[in-house]
Protein backbone atom coordinates (compact mmCIF):
# COMPACT_ATOMS: atom_id res chain seq x y z
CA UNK A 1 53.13 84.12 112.67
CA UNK A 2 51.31 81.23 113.98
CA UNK A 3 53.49 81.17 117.33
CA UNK A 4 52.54 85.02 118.13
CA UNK A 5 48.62 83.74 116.93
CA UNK A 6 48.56 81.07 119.70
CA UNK A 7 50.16 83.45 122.01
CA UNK A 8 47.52 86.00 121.42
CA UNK A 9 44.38 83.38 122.11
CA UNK A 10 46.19 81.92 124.74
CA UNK A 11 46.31 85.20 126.53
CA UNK A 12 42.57 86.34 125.59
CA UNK A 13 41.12 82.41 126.73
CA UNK A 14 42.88 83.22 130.15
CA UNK A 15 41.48 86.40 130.85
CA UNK A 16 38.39 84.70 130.51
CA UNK A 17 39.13 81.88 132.38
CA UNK A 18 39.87 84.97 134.99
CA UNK A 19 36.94 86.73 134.67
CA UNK A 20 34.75 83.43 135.08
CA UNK A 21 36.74 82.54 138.41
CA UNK A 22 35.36 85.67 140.25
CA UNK A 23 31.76 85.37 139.51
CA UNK A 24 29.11 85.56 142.11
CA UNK A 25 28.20 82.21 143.14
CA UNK A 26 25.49 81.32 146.29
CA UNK A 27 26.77 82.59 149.33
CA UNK A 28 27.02 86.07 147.50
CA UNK A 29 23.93 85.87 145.62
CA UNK A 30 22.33 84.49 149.09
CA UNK A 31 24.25 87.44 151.14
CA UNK A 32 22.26 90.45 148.62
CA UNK A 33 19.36 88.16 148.75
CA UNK A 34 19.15 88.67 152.94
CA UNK A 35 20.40 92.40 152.83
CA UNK A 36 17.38 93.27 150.48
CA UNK A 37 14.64 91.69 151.96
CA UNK A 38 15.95 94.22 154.92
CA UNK A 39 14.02 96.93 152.69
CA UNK A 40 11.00 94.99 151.77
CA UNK A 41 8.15 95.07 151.00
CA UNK A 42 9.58 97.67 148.58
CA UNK A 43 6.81 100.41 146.57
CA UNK A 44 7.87 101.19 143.52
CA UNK A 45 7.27 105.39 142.97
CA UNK A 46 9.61 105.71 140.08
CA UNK A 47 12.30 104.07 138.73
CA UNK A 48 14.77 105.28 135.59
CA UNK A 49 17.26 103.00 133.33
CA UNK A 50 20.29 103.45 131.29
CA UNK A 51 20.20 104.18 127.63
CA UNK A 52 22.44 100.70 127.70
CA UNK A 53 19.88 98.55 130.05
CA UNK A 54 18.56 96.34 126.88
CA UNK A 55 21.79 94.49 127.21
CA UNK A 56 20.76 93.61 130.60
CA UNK A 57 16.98 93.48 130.65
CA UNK A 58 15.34 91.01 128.55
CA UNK A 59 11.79 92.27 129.18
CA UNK A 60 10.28 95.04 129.32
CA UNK A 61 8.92 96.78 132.98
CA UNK A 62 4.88 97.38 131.80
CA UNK A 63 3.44 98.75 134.68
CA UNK A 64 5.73 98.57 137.19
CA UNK A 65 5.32 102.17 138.69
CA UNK A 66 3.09 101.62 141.69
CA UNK A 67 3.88 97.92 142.05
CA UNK A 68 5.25 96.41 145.03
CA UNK A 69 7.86 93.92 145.57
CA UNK A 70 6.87 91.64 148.38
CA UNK A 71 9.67 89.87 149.04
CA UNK A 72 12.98 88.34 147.10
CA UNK A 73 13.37 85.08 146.61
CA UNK A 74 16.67 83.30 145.24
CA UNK A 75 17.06 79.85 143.32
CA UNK A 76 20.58 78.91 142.92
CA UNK A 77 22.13 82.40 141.37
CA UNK A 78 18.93 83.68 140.44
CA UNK A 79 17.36 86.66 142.43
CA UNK A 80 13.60 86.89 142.26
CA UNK A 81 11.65 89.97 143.17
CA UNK A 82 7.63 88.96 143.56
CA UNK A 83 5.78 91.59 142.98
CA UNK A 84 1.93 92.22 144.54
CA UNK A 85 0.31 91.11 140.98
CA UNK A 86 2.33 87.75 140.73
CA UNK A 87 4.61 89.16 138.76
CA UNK A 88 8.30 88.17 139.26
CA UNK A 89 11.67 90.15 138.27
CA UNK A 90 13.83 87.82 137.76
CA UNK A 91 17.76 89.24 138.06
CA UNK A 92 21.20 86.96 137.30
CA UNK A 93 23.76 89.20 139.02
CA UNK A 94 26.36 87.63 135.70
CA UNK A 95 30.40 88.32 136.28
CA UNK A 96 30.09 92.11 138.18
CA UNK A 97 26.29 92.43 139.09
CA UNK A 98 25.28 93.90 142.20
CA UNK A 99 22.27 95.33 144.05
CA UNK A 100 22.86 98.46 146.30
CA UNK A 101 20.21 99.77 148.62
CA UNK A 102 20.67 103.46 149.82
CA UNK A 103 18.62 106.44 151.36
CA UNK A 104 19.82 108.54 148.84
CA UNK A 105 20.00 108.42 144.97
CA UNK A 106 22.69 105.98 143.68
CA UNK A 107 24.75 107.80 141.10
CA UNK A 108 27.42 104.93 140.30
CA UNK A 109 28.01 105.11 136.72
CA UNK A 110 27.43 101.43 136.16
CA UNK A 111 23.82 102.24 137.23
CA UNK A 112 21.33 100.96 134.82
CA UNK A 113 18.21 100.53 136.73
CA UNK A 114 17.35 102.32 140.10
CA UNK A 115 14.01 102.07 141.58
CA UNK A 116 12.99 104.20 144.31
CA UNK A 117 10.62 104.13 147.31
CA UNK A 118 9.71 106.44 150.05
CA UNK A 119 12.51 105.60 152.10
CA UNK A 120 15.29 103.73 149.61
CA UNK A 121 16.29 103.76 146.68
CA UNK A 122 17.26 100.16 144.99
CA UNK A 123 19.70 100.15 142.13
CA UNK A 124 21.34 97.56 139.92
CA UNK A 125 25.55 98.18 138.69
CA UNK A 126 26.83 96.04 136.48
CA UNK A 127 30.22 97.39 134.97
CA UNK A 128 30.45 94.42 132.63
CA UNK A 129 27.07 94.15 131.70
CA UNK A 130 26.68 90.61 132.07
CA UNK A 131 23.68 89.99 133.92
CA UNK A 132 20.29 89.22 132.92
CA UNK A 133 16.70 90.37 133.89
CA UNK A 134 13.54 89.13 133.27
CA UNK A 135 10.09 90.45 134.40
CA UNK A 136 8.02 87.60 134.15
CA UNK A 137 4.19 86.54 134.74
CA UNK A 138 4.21 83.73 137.11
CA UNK A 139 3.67 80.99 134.63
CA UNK A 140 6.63 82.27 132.73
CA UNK A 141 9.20 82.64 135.75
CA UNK A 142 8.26 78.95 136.84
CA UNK A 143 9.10 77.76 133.83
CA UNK A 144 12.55 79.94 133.56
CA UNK A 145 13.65 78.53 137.32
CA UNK A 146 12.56 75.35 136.46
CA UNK A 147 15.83 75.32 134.24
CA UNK A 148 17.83 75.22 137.50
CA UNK A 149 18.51 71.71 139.52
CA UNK A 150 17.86 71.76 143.23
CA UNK A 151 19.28 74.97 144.89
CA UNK A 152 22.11 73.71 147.26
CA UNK A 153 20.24 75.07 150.16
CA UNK A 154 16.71 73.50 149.98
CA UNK A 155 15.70 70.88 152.05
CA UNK A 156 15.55 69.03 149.01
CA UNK A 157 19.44 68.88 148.01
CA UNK A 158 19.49 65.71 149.77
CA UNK A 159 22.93 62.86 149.81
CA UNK A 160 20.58 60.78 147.64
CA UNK A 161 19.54 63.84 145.05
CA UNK A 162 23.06 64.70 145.35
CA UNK A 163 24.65 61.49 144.33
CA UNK A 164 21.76 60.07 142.15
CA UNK A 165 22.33 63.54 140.01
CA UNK A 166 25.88 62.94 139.92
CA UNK A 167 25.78 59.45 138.52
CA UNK A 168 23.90 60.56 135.56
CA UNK A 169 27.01 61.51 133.64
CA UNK A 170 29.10 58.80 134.81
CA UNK A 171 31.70 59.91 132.07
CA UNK A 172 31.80 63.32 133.23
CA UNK A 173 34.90 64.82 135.25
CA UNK A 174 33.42 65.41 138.52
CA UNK A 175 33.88 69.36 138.25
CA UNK A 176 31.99 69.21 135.28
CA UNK A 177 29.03 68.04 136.64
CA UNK A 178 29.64 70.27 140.33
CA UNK A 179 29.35 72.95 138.02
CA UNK A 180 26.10 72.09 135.99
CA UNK A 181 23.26 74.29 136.96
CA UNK A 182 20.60 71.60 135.58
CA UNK A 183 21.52 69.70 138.60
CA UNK A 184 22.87 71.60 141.42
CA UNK A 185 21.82 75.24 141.13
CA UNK A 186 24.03 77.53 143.11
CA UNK A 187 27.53 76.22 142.82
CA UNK A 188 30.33 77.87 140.41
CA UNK A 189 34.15 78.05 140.28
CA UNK A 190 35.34 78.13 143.69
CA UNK A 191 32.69 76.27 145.34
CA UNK A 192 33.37 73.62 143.16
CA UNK A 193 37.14 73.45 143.70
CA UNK A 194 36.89 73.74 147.20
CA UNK A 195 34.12 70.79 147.62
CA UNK A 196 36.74 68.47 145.95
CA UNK A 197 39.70 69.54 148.20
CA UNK A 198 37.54 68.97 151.26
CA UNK A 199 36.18 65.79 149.98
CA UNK A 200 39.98 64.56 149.43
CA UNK A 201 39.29 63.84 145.43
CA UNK A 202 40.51 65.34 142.73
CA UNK A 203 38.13 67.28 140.27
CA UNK A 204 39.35 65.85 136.87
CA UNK A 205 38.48 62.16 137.91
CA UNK A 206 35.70 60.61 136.11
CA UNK A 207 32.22 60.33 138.05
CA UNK A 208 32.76 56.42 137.55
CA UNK A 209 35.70 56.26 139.55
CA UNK A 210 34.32 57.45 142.81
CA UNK A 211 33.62 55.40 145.77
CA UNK A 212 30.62 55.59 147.82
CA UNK A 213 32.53 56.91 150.56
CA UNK A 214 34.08 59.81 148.50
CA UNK A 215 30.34 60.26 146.82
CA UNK A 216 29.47 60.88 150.03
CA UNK A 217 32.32 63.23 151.08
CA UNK A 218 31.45 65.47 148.11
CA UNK A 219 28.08 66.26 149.50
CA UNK A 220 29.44 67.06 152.91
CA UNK A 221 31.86 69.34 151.52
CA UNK A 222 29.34 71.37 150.26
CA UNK A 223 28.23 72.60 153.44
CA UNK A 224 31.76 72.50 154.66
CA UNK A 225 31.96 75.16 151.80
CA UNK A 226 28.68 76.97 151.56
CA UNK A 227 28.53 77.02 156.19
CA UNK A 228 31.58 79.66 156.68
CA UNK A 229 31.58 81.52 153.39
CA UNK A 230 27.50 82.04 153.76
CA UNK A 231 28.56 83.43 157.03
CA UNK A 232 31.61 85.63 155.83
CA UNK A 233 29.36 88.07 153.75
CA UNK A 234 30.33 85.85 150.41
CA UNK A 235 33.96 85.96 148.99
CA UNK A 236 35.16 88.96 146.90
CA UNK A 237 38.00 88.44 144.92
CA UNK A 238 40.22 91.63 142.96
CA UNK A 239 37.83 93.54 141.63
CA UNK A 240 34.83 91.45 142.15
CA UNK A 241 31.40 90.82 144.22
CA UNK A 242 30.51 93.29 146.90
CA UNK A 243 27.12 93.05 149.06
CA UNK A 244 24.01 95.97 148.90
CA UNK A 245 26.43 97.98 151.08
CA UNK A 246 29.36 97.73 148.69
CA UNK A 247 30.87 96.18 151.39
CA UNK A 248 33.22 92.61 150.37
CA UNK A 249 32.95 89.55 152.23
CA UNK A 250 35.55 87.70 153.69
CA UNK A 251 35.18 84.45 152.36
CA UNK A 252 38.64 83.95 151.44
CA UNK A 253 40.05 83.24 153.87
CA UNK A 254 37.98 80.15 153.96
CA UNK A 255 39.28 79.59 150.46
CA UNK A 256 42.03 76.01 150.95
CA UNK A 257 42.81 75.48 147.12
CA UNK A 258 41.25 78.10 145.21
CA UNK A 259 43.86 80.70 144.60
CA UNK A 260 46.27 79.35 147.29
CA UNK A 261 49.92 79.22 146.51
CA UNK A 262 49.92 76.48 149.25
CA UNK A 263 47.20 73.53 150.16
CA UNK A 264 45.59 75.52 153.60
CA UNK A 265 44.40 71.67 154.61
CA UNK A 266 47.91 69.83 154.48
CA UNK A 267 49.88 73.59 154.65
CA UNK A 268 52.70 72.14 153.00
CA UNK A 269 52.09 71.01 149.73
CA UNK A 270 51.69 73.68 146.33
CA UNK A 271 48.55 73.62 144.74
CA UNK A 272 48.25 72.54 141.54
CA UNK A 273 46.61 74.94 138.81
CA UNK A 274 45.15 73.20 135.88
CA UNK A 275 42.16 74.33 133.60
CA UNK A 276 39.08 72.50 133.01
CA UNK A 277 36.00 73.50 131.83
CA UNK A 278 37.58 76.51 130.80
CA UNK A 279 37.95 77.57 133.91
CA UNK A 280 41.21 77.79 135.90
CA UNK A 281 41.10 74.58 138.63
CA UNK A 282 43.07 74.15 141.60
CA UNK A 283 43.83 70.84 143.48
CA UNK A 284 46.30 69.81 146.31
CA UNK A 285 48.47 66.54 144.87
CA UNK A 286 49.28 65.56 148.22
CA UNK A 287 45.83 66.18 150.01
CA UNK A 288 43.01 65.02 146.66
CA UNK A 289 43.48 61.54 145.43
């Protein structure tokens, strides 16, 4: 009885360890970011939910009829629509969150809240239902995106921020910390495998152990990451992130660990799957020391 128990919770932890692997991280959140600022500044004329949108939407949307959003801004994985009365709408895309944009009325059945303009109309689909949405005063978003480190992006995300953050948790696997959003906001699951297979260092080592030279390394293999993906549209994996368009990106084949059968940096050696931080984790044995 017990062996078919652990065989059942074995099964259900993986398929979330699954799910969590194909989450939107920056370069997607970035890419729908771009795509809708495309279409601003954005009138509101009417907008409609789903009977199921309280799962989703935190707030409620006083007043937004008539309103205009500006322009969208992003921190880390956060989208954030500013309005014209310094109000903010605050929208984490979760596991299968997306934002399409289209001249006519989006009838996806994951729809559960479509605004529409003159010209567009704006829609968010989340099959899952995993995402979050705030509509916030200013005071109140500030605070809420003040939860987030420095977005891996801003001029700020410096070597020293980088490795000063990292040295915090001394005790910490190095993944662990990569994938903190108190310190580096932006990163997730595959952006944190791949930084460690292009910095050479494996991610279950211990913050303590690394050298100055592979502290460095790390932070350069964050742009060696975030550079070609950002450019690729984002990475889609099966049945996962697609842009405003519903288009995927391409990302993958960027992708030198993370769900590779074989190390695309040495091209000889099979990757290693482990799991850490309940999420699945991929490292060359050759390559990452």
């Amino acid at each position: 009885m017990f062996r078919h128990l652990y065989y059942f919770l074995y099964i259900g932890v993986s398929r979330i360890w699954s799910k969590r692997e194909k989450m939107p991280e920056l370069p997607e959140v970035k890419t729908i970011q771009d795509q809708l600022n495309k279409v601003m500044p954005f009138e509101i004329k009417s907008f409609k939910t789903s009977n199921v949108v309280n799962s989703i939407l935190h707030t409620k949307l006083d007043k937004i009829k008539g309103k205009t959003i500006l322009t969208v801004s992003r921190k880390g994985k956060m989208l954030d629509f500013i309005l014209n009365d310094n109000r903010h709408l605050l929208s984490h895309l979760g596991m299968t969150g997306t934002w399409l944009i289209s001249k006519e009325q989006i009838l996806e059945k994951h729809t559960h809240l479509q605004f529409k303009s003159d010209q567009f109309f704006l829609a968010y689909v989340d099959p899952r239902r995993f995402g979050h949405m705030y509509l916030y005063n200013q005071e109140k978003a500030q605070l809420k995106l003040g939860e987030l480190g420095v977005d891996l992006l801003d001029p700020n995300f410096s070597e020293d921020y980088f490795i000063h953050s990292l040295k915090k948790y001394p005790e910490r696997q190095i993944k662990v910390s990569l994938l903190d959003q108190s310190l580096f906001a932006g990163t997730g699951n595959y952006i944190a495998n791949e930084i460690c297979a292009h910095a050479r260092v494996r991610p279950q080592r211990r913050v303590k152990t690394l050298t100055l030279k592979e502290l460095a390394a790390l932070y350069q293999g964050v742009f060696k990451v975030l550079n070609p993906t950002i450019n690729s549209g984002g990475t889609t994996f099966a049945g996962g992130y697609r842009d405003t368009t519903g288009d995927k990106g391409s990302g993958v084949n960027h992708l030198v660990v993370f769900y590779q059968k074989t190390c695309q940096l040495c091209k000889s050696e099979k990757v290693k799957k482990i799991i850490l931080a309940q999420r699945g984790t991929y490292y060359c044995p050759s390559c990452q020391k």
